[in-house]
N, C-alpha and C. Protein backbone atom coordinates (compact mmCIF):
# COMPACT_ATOMS: atom_id res chain seq x y z
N UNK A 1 -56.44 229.88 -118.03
CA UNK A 1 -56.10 229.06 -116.98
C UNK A 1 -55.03 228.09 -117.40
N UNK A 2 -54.45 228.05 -116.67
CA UNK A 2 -52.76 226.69 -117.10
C UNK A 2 -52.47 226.06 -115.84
N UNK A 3 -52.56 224.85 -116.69
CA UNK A 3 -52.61 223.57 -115.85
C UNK A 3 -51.62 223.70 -114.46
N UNK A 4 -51.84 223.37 -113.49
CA UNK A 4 -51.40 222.91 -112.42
C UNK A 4 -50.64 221.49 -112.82
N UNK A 5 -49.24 222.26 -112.20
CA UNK A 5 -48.22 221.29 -112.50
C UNK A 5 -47.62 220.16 -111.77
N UNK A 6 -48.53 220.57 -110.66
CA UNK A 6 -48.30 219.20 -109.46
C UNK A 6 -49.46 218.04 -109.92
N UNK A 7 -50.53 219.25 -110.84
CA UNK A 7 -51.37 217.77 -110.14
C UNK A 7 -51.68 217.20 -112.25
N UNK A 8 -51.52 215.87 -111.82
CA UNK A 8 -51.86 215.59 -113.42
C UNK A 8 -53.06 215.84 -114.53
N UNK A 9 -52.76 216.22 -115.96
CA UNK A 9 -54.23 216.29 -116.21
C UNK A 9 -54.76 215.11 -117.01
N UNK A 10 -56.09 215.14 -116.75
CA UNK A 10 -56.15 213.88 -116.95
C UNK A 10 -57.53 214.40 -118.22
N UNK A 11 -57.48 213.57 -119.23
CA UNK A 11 -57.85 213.67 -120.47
C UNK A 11 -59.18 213.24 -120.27
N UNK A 12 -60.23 213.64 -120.99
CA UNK A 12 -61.91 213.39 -120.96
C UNK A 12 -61.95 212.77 -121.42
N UNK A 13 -61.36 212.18 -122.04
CA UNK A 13 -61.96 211.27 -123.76
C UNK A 13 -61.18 210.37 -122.78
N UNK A 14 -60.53 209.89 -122.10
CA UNK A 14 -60.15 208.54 -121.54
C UNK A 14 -61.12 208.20 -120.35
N UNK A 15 -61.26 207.02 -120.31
CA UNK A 15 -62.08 206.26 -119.22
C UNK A 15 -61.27 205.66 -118.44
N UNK A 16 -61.49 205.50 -116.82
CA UNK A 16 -60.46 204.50 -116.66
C UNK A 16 -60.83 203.55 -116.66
N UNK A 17 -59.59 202.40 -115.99
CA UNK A 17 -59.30 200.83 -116.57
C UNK A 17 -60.54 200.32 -115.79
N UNK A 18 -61.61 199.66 -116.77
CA UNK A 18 -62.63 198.94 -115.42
C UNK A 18 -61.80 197.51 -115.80
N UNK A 19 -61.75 196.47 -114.03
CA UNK A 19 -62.01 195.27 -114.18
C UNK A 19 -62.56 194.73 -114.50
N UNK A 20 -62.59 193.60 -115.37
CA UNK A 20 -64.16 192.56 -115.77
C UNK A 20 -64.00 191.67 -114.57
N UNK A 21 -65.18 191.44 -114.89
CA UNK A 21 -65.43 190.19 -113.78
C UNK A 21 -64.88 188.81 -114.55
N UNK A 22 -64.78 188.62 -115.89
CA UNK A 22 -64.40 187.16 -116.04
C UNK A 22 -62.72 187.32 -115.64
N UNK A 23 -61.88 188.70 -115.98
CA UNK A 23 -60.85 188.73 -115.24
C UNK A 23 -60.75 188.65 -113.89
N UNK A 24 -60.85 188.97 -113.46
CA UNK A 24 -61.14 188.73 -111.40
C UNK A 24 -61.46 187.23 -111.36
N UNK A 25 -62.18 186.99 -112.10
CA UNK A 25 -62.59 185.22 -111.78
C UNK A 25 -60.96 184.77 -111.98
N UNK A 26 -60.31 184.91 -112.90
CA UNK A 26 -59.46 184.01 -114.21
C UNK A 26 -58.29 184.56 -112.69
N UNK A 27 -58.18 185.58 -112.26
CA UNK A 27 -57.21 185.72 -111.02
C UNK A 27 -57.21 185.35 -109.97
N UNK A 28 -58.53 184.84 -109.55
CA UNK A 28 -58.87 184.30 -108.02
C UNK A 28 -58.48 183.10 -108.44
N UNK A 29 -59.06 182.04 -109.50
CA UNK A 29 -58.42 180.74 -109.85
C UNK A 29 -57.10 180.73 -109.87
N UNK A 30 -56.58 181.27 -110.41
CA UNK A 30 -54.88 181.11 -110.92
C UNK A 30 -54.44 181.14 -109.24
N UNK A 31 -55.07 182.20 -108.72
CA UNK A 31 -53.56 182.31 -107.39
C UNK A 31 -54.54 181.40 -106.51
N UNK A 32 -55.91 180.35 -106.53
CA UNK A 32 -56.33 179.54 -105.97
C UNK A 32 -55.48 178.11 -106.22
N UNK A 33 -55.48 178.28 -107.50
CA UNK A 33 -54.57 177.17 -108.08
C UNK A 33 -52.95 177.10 -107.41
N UNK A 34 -52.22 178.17 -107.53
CA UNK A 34 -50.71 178.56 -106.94
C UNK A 34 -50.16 178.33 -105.45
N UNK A 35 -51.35 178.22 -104.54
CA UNK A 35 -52.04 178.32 -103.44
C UNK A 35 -52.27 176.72 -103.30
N UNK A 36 -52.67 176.07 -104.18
CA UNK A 36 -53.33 174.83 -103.75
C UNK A 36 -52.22 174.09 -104.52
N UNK A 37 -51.15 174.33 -105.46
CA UNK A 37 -49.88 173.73 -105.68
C UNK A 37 -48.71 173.49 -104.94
N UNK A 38 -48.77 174.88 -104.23
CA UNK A 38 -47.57 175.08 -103.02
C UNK A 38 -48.18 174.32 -101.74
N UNK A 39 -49.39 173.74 -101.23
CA UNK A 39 -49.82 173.30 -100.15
C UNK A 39 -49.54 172.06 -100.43
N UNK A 40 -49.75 171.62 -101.82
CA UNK A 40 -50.00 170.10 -101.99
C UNK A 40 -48.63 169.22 -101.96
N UNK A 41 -47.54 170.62 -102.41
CA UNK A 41 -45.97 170.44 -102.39
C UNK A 41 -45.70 170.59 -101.20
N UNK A 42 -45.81 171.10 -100.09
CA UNK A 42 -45.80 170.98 -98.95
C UNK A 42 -45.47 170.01 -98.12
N UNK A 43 -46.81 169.43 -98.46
CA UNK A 43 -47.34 168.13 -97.91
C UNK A 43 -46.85 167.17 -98.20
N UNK A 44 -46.79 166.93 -99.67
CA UNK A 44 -45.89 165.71 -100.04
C UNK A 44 -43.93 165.61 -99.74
N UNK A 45 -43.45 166.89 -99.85
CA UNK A 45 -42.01 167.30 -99.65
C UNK A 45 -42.00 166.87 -97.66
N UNK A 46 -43.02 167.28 -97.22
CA UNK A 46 -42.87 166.53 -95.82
C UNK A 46 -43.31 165.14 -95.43
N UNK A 47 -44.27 164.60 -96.13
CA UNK A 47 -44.61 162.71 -96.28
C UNK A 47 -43.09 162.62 -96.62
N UNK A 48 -42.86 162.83 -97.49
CA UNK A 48 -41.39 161.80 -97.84
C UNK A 48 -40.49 162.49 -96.84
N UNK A 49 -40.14 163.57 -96.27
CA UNK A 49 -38.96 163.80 -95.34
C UNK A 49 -39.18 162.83 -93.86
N UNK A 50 -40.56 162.22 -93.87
CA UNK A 50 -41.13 161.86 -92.17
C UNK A 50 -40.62 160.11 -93.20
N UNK A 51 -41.09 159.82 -93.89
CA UNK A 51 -40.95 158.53 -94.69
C UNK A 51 -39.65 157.90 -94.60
N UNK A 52 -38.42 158.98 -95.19
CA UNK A 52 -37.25 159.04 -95.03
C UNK A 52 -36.47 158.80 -93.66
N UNK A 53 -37.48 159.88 -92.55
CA UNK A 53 -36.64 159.73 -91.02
C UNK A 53 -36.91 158.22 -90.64
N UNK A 54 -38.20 157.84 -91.09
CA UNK A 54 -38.64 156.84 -90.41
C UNK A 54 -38.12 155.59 -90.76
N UNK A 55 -37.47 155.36 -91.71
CA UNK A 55 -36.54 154.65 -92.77
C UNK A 55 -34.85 154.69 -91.89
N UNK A 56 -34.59 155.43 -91.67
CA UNK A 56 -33.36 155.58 -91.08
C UNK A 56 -33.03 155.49 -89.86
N UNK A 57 -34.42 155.54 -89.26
CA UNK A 57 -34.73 155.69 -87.65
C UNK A 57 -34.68 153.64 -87.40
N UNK A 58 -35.56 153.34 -87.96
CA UNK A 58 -35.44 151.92 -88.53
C UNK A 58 -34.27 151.20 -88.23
N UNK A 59 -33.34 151.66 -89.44
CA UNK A 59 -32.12 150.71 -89.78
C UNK A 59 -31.23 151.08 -88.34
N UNK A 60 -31.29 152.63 -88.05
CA UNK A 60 -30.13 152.44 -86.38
C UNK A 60 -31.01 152.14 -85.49
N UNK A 61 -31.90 151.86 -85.43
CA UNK A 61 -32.38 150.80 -84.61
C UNK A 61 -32.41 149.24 -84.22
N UNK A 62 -31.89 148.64 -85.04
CA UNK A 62 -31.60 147.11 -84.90
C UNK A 62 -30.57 147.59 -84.17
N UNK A 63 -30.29 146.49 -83.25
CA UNK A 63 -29.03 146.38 -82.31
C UNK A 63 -27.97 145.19 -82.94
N UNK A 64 -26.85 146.23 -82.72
CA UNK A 64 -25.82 144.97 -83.39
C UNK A 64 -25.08 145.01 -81.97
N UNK A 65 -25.13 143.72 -81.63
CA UNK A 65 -24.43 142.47 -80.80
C UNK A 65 -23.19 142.05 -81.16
N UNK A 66 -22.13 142.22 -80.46
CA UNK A 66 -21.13 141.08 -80.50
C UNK A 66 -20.54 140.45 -79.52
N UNK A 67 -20.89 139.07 -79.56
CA UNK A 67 -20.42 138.30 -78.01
C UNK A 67 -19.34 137.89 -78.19
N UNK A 68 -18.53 138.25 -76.43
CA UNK A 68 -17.68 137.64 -76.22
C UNK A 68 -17.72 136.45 -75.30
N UNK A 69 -16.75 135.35 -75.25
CA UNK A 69 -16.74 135.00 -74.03
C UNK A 69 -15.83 135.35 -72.61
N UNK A 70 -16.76 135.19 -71.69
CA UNK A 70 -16.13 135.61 -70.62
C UNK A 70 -14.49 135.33 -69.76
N UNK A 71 -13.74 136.31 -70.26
CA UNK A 71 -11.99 135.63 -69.58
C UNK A 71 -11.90 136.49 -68.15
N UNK A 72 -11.66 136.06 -67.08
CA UNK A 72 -11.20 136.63 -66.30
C UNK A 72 -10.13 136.52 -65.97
N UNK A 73 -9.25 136.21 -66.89
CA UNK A 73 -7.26 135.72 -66.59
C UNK A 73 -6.48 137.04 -66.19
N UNK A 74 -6.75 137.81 -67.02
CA UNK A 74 -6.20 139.55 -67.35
C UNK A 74 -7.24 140.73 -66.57
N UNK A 75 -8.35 140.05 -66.42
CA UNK A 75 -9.25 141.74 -66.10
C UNK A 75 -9.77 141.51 -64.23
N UNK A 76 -8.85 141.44 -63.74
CA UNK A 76 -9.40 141.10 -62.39
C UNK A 76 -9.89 142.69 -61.83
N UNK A 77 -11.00 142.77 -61.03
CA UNK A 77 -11.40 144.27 -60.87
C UNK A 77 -11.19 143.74 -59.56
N UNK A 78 -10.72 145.07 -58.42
CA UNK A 78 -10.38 145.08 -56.92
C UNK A 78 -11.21 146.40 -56.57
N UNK A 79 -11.59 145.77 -55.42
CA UNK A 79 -12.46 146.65 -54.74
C UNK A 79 -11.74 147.45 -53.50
N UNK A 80 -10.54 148.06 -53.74
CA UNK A 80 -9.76 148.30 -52.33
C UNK A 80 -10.41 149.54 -51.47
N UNK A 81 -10.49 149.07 -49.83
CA UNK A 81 -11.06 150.08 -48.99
C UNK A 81 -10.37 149.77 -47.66
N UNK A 82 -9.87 151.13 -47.11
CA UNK A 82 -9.01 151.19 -46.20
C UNK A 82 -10.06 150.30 -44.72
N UNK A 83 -9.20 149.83 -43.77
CA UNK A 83 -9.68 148.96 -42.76
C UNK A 83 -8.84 148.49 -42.02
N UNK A 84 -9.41 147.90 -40.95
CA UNK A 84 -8.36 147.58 -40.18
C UNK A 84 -8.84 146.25 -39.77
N UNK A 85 -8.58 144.82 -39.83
CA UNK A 85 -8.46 143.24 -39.30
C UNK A 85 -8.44 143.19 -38.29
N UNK A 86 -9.58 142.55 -37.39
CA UNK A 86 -9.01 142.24 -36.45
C UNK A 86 -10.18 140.83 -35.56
N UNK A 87 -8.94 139.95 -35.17
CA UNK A 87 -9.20 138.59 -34.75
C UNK A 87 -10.81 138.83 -34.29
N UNK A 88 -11.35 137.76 -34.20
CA UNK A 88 -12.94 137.51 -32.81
C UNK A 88 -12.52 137.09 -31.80
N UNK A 89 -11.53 136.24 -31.75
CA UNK A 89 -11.34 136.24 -30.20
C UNK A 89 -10.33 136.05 -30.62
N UNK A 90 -9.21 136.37 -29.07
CA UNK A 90 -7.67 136.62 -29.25
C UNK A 90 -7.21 134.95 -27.85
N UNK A 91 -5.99 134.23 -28.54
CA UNK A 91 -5.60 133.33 -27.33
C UNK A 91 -4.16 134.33 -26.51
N UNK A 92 -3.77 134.18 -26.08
CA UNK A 92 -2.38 134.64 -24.87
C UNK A 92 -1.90 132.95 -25.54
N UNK A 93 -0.67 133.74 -25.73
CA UNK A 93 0.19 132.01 -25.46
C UNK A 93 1.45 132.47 -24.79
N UNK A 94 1.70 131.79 -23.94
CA UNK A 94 2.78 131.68 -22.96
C UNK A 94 3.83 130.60 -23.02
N UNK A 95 5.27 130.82 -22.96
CA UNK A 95 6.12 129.95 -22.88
C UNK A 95 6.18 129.46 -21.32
N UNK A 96 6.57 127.88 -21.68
CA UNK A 96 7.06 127.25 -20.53
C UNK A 96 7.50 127.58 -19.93
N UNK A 97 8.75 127.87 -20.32
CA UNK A 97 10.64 128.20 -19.96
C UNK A 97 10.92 129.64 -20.18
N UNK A 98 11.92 130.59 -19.82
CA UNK A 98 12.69 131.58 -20.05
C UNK A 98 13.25 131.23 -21.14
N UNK A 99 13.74 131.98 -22.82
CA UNK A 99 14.77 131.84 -22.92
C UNK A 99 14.29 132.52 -24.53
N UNK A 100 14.73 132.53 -25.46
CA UNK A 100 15.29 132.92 -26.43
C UNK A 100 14.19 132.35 -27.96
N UNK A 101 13.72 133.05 -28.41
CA UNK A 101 13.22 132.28 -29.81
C UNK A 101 13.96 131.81 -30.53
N UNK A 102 14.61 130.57 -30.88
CA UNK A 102 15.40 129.70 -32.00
C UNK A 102 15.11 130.00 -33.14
N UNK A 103 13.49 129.73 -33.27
CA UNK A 103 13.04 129.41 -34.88
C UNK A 103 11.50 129.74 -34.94
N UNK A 104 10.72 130.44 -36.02
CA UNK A 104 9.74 130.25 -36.14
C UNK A 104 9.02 129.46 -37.21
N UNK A 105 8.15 128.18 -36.93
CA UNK A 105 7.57 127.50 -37.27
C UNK A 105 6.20 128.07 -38.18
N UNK A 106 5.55 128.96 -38.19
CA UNK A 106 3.87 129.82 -38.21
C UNK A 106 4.35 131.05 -38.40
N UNK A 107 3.77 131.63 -39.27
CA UNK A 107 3.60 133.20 -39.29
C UNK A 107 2.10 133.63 -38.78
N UNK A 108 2.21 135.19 -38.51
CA UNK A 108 1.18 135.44 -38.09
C UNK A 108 0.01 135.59 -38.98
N UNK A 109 -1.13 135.49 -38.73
CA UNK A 109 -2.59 134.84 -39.84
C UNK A 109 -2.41 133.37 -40.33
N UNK A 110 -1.40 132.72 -39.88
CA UNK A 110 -1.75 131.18 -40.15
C UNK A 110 -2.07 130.86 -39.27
N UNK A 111 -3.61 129.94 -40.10
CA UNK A 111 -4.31 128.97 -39.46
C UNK A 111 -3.24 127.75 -39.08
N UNK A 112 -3.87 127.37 -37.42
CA UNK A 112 -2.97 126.73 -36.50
C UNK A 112 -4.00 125.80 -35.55
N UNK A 113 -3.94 124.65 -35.56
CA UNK A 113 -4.52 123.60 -34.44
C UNK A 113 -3.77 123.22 -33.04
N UNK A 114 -4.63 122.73 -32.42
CA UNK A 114 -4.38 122.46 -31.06
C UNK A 114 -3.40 121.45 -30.58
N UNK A 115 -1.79 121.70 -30.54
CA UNK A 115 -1.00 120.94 -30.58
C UNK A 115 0.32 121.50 -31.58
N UNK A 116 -0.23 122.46 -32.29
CA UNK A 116 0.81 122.64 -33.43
C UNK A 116 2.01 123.23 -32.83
N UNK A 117 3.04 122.99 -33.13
CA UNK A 117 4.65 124.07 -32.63
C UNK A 117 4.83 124.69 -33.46
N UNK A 118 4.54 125.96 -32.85
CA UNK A 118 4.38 127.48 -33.20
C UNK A 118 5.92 127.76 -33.00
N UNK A 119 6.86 127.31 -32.13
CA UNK A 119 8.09 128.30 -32.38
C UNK A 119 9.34 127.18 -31.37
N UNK A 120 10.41 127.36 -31.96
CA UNK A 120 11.62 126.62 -30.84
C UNK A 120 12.19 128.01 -29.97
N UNK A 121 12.44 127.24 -28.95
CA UNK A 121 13.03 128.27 -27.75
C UNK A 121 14.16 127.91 -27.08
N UNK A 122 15.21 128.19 -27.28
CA UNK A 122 16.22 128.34 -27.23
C UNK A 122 16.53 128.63 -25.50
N UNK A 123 16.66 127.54 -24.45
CA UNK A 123 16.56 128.05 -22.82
C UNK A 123 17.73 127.49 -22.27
N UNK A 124 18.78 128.48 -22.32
CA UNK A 124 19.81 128.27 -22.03
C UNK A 124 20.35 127.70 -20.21
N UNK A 125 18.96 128.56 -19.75
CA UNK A 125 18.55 127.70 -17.75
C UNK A 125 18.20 126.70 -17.78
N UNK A 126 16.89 125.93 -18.86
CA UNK A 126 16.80 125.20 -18.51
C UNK A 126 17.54 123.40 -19.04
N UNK A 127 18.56 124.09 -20.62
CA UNK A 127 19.62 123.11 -20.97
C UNK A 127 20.60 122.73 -19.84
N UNK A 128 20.69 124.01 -19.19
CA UNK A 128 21.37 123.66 -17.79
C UNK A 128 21.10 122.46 -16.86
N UNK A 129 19.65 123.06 -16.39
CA UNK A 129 19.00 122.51 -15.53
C UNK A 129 18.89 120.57 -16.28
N UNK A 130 18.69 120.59 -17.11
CA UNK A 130 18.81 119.02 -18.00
C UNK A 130 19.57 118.95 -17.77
N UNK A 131 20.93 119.19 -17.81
CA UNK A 131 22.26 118.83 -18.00
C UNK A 131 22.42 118.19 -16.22
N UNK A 132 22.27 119.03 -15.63
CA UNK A 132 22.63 118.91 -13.96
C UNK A 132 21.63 117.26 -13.78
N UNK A 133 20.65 117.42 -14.13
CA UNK A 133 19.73 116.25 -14.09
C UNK A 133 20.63 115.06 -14.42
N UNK A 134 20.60 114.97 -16.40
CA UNK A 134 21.25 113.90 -16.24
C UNK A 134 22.54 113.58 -15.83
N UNK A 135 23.04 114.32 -14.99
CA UNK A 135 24.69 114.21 -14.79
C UNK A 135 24.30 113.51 -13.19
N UNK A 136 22.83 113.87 -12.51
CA UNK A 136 23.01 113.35 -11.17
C UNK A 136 21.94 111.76 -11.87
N UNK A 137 21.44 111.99 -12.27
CA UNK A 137 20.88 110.28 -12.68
C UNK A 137 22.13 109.28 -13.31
N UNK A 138 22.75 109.68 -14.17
CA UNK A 138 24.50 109.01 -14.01
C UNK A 138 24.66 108.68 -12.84
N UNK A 139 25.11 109.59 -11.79
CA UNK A 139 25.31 109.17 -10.69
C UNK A 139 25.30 108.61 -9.47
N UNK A 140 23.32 108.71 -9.58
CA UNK A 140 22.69 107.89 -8.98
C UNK A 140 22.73 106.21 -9.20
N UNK A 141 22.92 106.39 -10.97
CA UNK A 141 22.94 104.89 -10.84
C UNK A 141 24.26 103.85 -10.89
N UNK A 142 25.29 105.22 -11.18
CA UNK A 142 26.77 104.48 -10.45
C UNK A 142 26.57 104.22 -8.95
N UNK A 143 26.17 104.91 -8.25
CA UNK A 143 26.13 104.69 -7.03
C UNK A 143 25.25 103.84 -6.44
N UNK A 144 24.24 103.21 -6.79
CA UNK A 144 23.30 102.10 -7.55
C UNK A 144 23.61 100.93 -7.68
N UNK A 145 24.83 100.75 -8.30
CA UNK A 145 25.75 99.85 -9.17
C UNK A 145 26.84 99.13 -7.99
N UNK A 146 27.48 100.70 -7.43
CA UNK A 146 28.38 100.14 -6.34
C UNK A 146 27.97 99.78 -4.77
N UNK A 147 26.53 99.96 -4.66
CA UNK A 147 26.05 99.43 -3.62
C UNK A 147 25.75 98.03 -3.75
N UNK A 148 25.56 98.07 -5.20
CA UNK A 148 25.12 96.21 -5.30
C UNK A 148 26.02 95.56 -4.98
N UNK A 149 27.26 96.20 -5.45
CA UNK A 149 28.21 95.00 -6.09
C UNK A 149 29.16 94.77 -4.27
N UNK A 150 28.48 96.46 -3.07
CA UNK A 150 29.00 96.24 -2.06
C UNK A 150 28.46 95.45 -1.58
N UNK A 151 26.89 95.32 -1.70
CA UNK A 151 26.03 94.15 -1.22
C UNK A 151 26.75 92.70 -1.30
N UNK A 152 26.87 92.21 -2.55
CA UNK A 152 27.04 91.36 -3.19
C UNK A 152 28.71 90.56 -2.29
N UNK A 153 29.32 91.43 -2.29
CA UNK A 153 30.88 91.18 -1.60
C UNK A 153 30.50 91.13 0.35
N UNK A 154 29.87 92.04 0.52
CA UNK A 154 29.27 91.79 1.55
C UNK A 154 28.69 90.73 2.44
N UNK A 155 27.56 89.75 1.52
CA UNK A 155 27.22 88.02 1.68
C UNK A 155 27.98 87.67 1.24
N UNK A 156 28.93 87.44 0.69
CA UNK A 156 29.79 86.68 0.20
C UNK A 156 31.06 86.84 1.56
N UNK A 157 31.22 87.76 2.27
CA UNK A 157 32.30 88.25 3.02
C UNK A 157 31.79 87.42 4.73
N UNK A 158 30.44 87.49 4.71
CA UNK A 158 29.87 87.25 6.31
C UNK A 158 29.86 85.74 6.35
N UNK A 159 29.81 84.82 5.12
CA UNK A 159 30.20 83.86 5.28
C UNK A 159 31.77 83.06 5.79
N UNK A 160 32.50 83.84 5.50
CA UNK A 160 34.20 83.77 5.65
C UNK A 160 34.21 84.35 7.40
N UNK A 161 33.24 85.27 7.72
CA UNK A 161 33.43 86.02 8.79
C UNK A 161 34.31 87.05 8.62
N UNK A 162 34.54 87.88 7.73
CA UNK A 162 35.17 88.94 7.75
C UNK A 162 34.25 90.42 7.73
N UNK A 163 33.28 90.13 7.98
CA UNK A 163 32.05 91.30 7.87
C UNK A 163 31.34 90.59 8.34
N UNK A 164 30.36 91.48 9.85
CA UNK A 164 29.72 91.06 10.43
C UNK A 164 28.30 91.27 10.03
N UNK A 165 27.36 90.56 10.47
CA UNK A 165 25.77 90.39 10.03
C UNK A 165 25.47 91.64 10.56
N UNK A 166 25.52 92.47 11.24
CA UNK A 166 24.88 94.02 11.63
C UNK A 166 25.45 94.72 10.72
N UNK A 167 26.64 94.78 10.08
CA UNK A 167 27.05 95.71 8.71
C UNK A 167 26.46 94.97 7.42
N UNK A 168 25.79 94.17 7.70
CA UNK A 168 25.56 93.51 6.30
C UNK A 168 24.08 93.90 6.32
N UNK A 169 23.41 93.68 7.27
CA UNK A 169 21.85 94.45 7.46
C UNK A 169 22.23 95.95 7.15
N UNK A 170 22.91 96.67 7.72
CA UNK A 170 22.97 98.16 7.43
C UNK A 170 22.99 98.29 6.18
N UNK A 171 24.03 96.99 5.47
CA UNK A 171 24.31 97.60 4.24
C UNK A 171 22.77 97.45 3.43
N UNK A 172 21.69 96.01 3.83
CA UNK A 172 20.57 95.47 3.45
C UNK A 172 19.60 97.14 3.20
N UNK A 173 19.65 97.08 4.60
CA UNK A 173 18.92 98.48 4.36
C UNK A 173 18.85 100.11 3.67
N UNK A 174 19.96 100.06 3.28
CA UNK A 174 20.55 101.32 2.79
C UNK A 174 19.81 100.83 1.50
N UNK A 175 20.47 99.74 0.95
CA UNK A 175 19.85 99.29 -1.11
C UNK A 175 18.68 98.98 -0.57
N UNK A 176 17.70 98.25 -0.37
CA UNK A 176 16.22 98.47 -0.32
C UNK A 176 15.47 99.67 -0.31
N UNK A 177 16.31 100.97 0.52
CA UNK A 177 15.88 102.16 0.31
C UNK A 177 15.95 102.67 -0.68
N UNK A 178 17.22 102.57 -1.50
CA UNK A 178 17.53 102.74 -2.70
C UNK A 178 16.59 102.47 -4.01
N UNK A 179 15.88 101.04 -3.66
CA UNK A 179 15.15 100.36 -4.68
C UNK A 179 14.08 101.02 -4.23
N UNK A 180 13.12 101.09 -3.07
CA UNK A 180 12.03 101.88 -3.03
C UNK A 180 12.34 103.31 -3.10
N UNK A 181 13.13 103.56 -3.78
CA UNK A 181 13.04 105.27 -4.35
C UNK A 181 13.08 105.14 -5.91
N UNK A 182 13.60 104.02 -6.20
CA UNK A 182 13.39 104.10 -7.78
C UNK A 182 11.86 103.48 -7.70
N UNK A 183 11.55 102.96 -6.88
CA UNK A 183 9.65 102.57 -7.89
C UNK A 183 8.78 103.54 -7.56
N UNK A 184 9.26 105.07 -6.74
CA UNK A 184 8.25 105.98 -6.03
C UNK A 184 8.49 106.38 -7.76
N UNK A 185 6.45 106.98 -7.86
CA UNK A 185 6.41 107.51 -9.39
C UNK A 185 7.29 109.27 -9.28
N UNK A 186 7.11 109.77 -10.01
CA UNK A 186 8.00 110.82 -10.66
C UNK A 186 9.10 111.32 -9.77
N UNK A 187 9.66 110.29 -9.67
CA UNK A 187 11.30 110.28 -8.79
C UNK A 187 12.57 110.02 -9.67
């Protein structure tokens, strides 16, 4: 018979390897021990990494402050939003006269009181109309003037007899009318 060459032969006179038991003990310790070195390193390699965060977590945590004081010369902030103004109540103002704006006194949004001159007007009818005025009050009171002074020559004349007392009353009456038109009010 010759050995089979796949399968090994294995010798009588050898025993195989027994384990002891104080070996098996001496291996459960060791990798109990290896086991309980790497846990204990573990543990401590993470105490100090949490020790460390908590250390650093710390220090950027104080707040650093720096005050200024407050300038508002340079930093004006505007709040712009489209809109439209408009008065609470509105006045009408109306001119006297016809005529022309000269000058304006007020712009529009100025505050204005009761009495203020808001604008010159330029009224070329009614410089007229003044003009015609005082040109007939001149004349009224030349004519005023020469009734007196006809009066006046008048008594002085009816005494001589050269002017009779019925032209001298006519004339009486004409200037008394005269004088009661100057004391009638807005005449």
């Amino acid at each position: 018979m010759q050995p089979d060459p796949v399968q090994p032969v294995m010798d009588p006179n050898t025993t195989p390897h027994v384990v002891s038991r104080r070996g098996l003990t001496i291996a459960g310790l060791s990798a109990l021990g290896i086991v309980a070195i790497v846990v204990v390193m573990g543990i401590t390699t993470r105490k100090m990494a949490d020790a460390k965060l908590r250390e650093w977590t710390e220090s950027q945590a104080v707040p650093i402050v720096a005050v200024a004081l407050p300038d508002t010369r340079g930093k004006r902030t505007t709040f712009e939003l489209p809109g439209r103004l408009e008065a609470y109540t509105q006045a009408q103002i109306y001119a006297r006269v016809n005529g022309y704006v000269r000058e304006w006194k007020v712009d529009i949004g100025t505050p204005v009181k009761a009495g203020d001159l808001l604008a010159e007007i330029d009224a070329p009818d009614l410089d007229q109309q003044l003009m015609q005025a005082e040109a007939d009050l001149a004349s009224a009171k030349a004519n005023s003037a020469l009734s007196d002074m006809t009066l006046q020559r008048g008594q002085s004349l009816v005494t001589s007899g050269a002017v009779s007392r019925d032209t001298l009353l006519v004339s009486c009456n004409r200037q008394s009318k005269i004088y009661n038109l100057k004391s009638v009010p807005g005449s």
